[in-house]
C-alpha atoms as a PDB file:
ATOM      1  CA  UNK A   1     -64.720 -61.228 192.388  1.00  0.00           C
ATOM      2  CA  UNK A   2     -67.750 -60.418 189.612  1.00  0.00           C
ATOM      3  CA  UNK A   3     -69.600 -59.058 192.304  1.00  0.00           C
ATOM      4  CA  UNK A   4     -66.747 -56.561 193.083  1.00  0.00           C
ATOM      5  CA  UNK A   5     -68.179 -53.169 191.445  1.00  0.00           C
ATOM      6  CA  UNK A   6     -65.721 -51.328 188.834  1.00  0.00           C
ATOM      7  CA  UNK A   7     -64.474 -48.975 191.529  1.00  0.00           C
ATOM      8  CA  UNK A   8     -63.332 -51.701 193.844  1.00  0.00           C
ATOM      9  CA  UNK A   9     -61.864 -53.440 191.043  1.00  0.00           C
ATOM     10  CA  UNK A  10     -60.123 -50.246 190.381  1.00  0.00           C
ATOM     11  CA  UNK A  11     -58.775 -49.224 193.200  1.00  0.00           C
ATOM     12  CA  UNK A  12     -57.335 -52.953 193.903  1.00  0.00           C
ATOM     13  CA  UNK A  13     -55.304 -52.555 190.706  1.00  0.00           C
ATOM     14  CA  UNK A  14     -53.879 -49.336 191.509  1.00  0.00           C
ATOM     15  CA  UNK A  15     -53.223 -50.090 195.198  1.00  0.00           C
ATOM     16  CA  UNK A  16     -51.589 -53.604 194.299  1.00  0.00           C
ATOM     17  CA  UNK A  17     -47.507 -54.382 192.953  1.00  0.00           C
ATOM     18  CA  UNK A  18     -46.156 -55.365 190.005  1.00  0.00           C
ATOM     19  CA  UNK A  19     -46.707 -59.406 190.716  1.00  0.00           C
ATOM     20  CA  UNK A  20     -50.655 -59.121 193.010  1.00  0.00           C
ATOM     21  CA  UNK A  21     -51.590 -56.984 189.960  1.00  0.00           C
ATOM     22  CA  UNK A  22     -50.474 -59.112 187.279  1.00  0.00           C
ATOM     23  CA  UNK A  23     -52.605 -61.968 189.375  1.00  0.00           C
ATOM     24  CA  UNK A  24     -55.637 -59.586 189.952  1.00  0.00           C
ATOM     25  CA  UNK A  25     -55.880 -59.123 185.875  1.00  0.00           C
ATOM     26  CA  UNK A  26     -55.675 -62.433 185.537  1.00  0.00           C
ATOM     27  CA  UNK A  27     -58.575 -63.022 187.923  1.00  0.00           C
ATOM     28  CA  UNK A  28     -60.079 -60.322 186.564  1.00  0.00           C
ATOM     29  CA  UNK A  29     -60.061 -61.070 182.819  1.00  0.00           C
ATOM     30  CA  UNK A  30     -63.244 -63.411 182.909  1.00  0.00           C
ATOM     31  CA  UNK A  31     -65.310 -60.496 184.029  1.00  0.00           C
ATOM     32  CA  UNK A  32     -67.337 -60.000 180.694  1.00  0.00           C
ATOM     33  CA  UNK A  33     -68.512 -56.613 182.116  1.00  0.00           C
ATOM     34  CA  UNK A  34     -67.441 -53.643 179.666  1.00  0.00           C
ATOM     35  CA  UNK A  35     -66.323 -51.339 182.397  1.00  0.00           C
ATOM     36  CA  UNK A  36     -63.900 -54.252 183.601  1.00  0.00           C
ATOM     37  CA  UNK A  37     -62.730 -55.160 180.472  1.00  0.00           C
ATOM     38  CA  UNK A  38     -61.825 -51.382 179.957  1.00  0.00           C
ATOM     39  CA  UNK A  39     -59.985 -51.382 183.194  1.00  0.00           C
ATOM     40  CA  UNK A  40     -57.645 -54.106 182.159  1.00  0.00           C
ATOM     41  CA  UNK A  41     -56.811 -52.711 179.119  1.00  0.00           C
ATOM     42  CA  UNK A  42     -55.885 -49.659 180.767  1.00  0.00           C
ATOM     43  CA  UNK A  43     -53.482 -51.457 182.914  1.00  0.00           C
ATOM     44  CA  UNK A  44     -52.028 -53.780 180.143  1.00  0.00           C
ATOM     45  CA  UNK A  45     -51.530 -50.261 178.347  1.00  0.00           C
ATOM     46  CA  UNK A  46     -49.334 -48.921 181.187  1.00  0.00           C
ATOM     47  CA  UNK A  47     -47.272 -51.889 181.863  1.00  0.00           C
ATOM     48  CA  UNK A  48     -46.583 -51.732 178.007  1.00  0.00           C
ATOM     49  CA  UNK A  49     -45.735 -48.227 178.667  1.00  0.00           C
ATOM     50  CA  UNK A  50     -43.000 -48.855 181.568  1.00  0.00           C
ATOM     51  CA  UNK A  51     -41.626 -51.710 179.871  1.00  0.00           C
ATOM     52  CA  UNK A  52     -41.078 -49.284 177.038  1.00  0.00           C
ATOM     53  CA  UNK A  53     -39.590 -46.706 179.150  1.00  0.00           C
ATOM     54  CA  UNK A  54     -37.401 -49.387 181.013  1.00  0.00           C
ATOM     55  CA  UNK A  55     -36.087 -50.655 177.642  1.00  0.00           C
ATOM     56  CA  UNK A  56     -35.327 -46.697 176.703  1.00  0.00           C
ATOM     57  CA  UNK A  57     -33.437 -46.780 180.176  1.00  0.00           C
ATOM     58  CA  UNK A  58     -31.188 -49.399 179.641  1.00  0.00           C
ATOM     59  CA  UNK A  59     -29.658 -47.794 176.195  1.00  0.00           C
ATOM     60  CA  UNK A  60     -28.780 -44.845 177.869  1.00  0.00           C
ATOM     61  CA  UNK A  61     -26.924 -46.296 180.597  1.00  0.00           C
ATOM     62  CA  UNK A  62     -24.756 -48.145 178.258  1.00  0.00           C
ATOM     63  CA  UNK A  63     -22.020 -46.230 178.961  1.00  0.00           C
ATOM     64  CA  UNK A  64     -22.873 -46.522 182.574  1.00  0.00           C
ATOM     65  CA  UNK A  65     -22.073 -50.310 181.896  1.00  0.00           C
ATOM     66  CA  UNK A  66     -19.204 -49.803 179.440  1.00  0.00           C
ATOM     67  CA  UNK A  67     -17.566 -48.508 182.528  1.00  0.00           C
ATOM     68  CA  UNK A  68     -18.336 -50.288 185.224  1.00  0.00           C
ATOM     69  CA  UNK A  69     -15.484 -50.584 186.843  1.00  0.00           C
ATOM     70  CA  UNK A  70     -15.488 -47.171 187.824  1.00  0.00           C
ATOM     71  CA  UNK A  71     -16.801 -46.326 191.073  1.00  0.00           C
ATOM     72  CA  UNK A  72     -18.010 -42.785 190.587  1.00  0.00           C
ATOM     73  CA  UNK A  73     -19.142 -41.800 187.040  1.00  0.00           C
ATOM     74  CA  UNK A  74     -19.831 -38.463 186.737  1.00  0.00           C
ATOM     75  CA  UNK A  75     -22.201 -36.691 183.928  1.00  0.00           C
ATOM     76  CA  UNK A  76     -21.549 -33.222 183.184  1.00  0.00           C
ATOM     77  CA  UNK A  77     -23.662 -30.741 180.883  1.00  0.00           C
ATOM     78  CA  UNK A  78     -24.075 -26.896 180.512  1.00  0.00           C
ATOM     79  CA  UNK A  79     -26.963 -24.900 179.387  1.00  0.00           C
ATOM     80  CA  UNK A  80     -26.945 -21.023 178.541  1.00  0.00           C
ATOM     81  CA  UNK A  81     -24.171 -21.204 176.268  1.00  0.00           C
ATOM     82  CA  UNK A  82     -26.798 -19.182 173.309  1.00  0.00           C
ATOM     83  CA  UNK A  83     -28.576 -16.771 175.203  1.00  0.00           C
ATOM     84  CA  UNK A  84     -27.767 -12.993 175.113  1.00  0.00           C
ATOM     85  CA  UNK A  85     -28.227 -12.485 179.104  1.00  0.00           C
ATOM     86  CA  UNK A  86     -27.363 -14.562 182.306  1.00  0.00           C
ATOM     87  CA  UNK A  87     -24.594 -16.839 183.289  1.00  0.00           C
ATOM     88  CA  UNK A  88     -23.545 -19.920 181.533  1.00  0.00           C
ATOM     89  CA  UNK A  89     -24.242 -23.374 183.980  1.00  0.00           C
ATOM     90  CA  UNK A  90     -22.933 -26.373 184.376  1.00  0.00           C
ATOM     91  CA  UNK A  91     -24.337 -29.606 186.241  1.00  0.00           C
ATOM     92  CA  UNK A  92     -22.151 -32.660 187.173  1.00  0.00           C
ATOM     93  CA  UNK A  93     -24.008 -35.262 188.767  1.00  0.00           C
ATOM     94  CA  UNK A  94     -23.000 -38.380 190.253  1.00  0.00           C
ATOM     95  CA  UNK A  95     -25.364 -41.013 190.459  1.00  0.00           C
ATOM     96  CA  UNK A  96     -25.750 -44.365 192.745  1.00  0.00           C
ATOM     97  CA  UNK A  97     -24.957 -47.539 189.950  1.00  0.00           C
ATOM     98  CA  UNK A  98     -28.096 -49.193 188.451  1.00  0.00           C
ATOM     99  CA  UNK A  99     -30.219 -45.753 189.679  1.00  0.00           C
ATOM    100  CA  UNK A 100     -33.390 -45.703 187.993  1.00  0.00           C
ATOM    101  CA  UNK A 101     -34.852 -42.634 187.639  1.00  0.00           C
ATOM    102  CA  UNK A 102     -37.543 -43.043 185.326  1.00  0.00           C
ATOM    103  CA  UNK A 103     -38.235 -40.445 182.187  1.00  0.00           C
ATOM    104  CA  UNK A 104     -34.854 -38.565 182.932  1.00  0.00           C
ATOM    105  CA  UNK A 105     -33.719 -37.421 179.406  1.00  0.00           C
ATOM    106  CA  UNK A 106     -32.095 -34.610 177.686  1.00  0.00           C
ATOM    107  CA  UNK A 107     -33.918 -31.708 179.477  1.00  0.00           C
ATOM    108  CA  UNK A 108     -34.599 -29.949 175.960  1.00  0.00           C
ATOM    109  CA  UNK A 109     -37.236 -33.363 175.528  1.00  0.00           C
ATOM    110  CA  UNK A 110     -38.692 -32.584 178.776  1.00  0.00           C
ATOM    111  CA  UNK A 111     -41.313 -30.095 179.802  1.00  0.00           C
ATOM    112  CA  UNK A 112     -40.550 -27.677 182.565  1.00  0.00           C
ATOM    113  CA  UNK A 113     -43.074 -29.145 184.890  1.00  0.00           C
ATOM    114  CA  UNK A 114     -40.880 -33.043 184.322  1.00  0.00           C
ATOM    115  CA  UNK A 115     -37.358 -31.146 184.318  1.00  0.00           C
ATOM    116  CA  UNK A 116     -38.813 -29.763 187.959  1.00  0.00           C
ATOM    117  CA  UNK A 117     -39.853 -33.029 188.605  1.00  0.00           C
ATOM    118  CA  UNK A 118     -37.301 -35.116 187.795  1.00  0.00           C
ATOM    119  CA  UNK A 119     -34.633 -32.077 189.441  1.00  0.00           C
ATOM    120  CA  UNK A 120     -36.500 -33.517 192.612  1.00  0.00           C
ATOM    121  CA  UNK A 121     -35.902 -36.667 192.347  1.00  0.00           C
ATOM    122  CA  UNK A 122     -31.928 -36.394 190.950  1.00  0.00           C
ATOM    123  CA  UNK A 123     -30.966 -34.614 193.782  1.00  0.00           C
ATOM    124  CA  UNK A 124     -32.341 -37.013 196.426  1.00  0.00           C
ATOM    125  CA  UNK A 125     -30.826 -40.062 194.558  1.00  0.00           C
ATOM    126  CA  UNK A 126     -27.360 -38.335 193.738  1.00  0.00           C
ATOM    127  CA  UNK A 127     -24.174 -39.206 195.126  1.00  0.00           C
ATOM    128  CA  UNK A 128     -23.193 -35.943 194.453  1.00  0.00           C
ATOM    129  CA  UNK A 129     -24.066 -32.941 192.360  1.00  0.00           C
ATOM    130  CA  UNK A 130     -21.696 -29.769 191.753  1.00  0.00           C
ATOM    131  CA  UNK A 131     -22.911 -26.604 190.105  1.00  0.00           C
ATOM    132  CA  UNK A 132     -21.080 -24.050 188.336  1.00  0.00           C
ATOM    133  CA  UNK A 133     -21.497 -20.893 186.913  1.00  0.00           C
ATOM    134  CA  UNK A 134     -20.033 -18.183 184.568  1.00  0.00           C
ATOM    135  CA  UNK A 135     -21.277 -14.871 184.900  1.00  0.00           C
ATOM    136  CA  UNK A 136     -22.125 -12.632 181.800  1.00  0.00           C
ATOM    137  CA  UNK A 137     -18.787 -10.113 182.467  1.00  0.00           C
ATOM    138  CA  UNK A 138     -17.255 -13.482 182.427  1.00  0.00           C
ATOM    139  CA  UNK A 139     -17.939 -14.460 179.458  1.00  0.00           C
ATOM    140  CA  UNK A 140     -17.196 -11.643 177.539  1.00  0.00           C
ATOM    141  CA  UNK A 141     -13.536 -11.651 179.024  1.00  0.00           C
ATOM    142  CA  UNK A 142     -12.814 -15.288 178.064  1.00  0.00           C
ATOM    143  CA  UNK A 143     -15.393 -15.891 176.075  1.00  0.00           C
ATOM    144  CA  UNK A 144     -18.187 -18.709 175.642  1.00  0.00           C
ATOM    145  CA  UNK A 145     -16.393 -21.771 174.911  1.00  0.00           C
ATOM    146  CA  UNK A 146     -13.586 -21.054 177.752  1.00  0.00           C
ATOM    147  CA  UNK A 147     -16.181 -19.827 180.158  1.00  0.00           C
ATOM    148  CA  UNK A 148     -18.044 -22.710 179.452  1.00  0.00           C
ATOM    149  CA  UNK A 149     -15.092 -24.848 180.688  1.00  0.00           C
ATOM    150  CA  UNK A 150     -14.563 -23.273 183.570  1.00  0.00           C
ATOM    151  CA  UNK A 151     -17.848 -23.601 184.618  1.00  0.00           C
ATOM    152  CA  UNK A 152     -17.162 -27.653 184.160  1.00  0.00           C
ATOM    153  CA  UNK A 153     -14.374 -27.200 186.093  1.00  0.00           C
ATOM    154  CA  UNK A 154     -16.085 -25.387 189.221  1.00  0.00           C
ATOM    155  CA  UNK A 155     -19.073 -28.398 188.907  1.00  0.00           C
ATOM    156  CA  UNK A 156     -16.726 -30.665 188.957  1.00  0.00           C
ATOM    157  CA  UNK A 157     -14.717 -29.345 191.888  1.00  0.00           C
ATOM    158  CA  UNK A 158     -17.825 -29.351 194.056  1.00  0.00           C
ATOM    159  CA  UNK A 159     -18.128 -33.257 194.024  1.00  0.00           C
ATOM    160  CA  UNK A 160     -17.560 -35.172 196.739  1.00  0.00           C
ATOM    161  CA  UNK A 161     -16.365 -38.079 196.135  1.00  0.00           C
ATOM    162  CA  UNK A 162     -14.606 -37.030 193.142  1.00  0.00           C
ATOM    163  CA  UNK A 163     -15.643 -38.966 190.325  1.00  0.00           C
ATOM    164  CA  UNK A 164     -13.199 -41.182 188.630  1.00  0.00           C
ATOM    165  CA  UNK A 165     -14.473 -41.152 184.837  1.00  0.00           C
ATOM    166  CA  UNK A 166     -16.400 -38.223 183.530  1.00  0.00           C
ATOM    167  CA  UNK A 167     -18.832 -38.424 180.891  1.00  0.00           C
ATOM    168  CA  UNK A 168     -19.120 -35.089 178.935  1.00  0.00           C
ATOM    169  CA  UNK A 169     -21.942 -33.985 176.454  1.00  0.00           C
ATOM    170  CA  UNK A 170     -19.717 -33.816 173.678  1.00  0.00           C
ATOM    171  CA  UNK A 171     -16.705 -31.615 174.853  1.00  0.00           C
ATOM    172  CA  UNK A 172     -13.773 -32.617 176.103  1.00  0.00           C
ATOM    173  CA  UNK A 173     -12.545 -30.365 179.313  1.00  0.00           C
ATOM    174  CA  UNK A 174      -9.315 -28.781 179.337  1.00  0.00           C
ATOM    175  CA  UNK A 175      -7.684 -28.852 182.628  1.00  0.00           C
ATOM    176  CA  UNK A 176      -8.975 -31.905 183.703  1.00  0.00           C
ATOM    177  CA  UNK A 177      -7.097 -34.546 185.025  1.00  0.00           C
ATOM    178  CA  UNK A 178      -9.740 -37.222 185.038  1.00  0.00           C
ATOM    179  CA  UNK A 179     -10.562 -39.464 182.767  1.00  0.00           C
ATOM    180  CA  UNK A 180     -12.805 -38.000 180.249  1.00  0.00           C
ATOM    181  CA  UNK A 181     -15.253 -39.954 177.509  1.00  0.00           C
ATOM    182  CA  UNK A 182     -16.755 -37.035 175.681  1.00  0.00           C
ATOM    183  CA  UNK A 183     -20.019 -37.981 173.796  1.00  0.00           C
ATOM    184  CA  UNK A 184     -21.827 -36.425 171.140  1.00  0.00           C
ATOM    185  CA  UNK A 185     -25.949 -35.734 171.931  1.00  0.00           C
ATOM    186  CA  UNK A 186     -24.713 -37.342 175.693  1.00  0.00           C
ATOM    187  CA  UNK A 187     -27.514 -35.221 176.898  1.00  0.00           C
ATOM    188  CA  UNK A 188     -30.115 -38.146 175.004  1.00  0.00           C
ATOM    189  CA  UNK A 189     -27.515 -41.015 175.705  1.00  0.00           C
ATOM    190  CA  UNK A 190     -26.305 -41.208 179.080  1.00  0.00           C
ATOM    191  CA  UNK A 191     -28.437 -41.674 182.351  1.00  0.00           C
ATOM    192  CA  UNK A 192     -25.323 -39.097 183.756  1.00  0.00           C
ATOM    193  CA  UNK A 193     -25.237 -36.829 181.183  1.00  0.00           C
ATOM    194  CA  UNK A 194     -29.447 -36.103 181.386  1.00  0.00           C
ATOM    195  CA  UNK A 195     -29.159 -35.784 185.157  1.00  0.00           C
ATOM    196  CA  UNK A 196     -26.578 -33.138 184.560  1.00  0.00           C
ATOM    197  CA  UNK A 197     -28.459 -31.179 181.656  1.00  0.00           C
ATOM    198  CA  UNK A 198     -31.826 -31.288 184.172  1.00  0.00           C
ATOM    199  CA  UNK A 199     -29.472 -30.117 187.113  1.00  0.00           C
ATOM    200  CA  UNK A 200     -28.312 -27.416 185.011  1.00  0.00           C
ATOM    201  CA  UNK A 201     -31.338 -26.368 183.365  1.00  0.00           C
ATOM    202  CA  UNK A 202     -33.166 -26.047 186.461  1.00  0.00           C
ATOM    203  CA  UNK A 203     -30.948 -23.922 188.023  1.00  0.00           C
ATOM    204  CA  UNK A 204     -30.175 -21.422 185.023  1.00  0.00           C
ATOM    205  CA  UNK A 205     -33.911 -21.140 184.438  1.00  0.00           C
ATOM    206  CA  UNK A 206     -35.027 -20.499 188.011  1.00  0.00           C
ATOM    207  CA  UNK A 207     -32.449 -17.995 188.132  1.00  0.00           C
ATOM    208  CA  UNK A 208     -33.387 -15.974 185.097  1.00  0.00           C
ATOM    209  CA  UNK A 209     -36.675 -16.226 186.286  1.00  0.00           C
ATOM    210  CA  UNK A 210     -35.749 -13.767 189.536  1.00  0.00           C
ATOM    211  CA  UNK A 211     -34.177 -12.171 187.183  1.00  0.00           C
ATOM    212  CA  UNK A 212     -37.366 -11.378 185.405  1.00  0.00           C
ATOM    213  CA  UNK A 213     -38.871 -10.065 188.056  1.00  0.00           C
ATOM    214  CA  UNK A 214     -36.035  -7.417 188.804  1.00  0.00           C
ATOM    215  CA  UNK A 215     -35.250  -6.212 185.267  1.00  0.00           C
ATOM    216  CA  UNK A 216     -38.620  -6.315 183.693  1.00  0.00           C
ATOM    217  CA  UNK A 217     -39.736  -5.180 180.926  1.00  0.00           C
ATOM    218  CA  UNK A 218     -37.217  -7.561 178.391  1.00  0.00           C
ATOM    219  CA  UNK A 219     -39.720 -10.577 178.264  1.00  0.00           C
ATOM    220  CA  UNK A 220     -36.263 -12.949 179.137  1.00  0.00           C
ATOM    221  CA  UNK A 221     -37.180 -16.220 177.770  1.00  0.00           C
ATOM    222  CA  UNK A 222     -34.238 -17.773 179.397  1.00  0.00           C
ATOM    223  CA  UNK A 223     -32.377 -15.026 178.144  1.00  0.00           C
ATOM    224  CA  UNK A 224     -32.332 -16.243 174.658  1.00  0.00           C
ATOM    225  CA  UNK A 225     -32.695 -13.528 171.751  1.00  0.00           C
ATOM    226  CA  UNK A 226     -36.281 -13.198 171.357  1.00  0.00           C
ATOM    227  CA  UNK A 227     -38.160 -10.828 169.157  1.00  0.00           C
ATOM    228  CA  UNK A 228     -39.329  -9.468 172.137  1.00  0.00           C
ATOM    229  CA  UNK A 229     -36.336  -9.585 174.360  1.00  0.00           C
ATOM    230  CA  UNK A 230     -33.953  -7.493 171.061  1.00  0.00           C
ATOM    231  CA  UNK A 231     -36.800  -5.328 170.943  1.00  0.00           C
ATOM    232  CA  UNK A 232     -36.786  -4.088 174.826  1.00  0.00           C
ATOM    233  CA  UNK A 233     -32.713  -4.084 174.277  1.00  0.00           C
ATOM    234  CA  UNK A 234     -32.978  -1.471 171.628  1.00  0.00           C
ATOM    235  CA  UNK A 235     -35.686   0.989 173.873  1.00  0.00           C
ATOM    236  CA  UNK A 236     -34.135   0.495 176.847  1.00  0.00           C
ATOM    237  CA  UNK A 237     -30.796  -0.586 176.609  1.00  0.00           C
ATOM    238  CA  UNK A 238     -28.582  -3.479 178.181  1.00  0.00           C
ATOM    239  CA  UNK A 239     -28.858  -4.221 181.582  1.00  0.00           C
ATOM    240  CA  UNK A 240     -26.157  -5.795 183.997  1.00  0.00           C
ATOM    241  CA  UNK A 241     -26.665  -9.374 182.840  1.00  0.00           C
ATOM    242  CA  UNK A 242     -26.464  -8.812 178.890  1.00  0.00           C
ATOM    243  CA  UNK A 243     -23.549 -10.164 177.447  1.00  0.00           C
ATOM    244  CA  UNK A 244     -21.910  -7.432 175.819  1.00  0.00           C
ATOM    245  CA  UNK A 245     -20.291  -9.649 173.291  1.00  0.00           C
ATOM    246  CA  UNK A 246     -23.095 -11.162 171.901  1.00  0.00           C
ATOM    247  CA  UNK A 247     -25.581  -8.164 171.846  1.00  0.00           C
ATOM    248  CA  UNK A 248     -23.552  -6.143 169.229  1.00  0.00           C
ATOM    249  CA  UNK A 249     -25.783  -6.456 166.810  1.00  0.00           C
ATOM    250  CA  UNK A 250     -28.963  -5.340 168.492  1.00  0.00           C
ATOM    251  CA  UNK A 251     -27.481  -2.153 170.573  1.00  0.00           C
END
């Protein structure tokens, strides 16, 4: 196997599973040549790395596991409760028991180009995933906190199967006749609750994206209250997505 040059040895490593690799370093390890030596620390490094990420797993589905018993446990998170434009969303994702999906974590931790990512790979692992939205007029006539609900309430309603326990990022849904375990930062410790905040996030930020491109000129961030977003409220006024009740201050 000395004879092998780096690149072979490489490419062996990457191309092999978790047991042929684990073999291959141990073949491997002998090699006195720098290059090789290198390589197998890279790979020890990585295997460290999932191990790691595995361990991080397991905590957050601990109350995956605290209720087992429950066939379908549902995660359910909002985003765009802040912002001064665009809808409120919720997610509420149900996924298959002992799914591994990994990195998923509260979407706020997670770069846009992972929350894309990871979207991806949520929605073809679901059970089932509901969306549901509030739009700004909405909001101002019930405001946040009930709009907020019933956008829970339309995520929910989407599901099929219905979920028998819900795990909620802190809140507890009014309404609801399901069981309900709310937890507080759910988002960072439930496998459920992430998938619901990435589900969520996606969405809202794709959408205020398009609407970017329509009603230029307010820089929309998301829709959150940037310097620049107040400023382009103040020259050129709200537009049809501005929540009136939260832009009192600026208009």
């Amino acid at each position: 196997m000395s004879k092998e040059s780096i690149k072979e040895i490489d490419s062996r490593l990457k191309m092999a599973e978790d047991a042929e690799r684990e073999q291959l370093m141990k073949d491997y390890a002998p090699d006195d040549r720098a290059g090789v030596q290198k390589l197998l620390e890279k790979y020890r490094k990585q295997k460290e790395k999932l191990l790691a990420e595995k361990e991080r797993l397991a905590k957050m589905r601990q109350y995956e596991q605290k209720y087992a018993d429950h066939a379908f446990i549902c995660g359910i998170d909002e985003v765009g409760r802040g912002p001064l434009a665009g809808p409120v969303v919720a997610g509420a994702v149900i996924l298959p028991k002992e799914c591994e999906i990994l990195y998923i974590n509260d979407s706020k931790k997670l770069s846009a180009a992972k929350r894309d990512e990871l979207y991806d790979e949520i929605m073809d692992k679901a059970v089932a995933v509901g969306l549901g939205m509030a739009s700004p007029a909405r909001i101002d006539e019930i405001n946040i906190l009930q709009a907020t609900y019933e956008a829970m309430r339309q995520a929910i309603a989407q599901l099929s199967p219905q979920p028998d326990l819900l795990l909620n990022d802190a809140v507890t849904i009014p309404e609801v006749v399901i069981p309900q375990v709310p937890i507080i930062k759910g988002d960072a410790k439930s496998v459920s609750i992430a998938a619901a905040s990435i589900v969520a996030k996606v969405t809202r930020d794709r959408l205020m994206e398009e609407y970017d491109k329509v009603l230029p000129g307010y820089g929309f961030n998301k829709g959150y209250g940037s310097a620049e977003h107040i400023k382009a409220l103040q020259t050129l006024g709200p537009t049809l997505i501005h929540r009136r009740s939260f832009i009192g201050h600026f208009v």
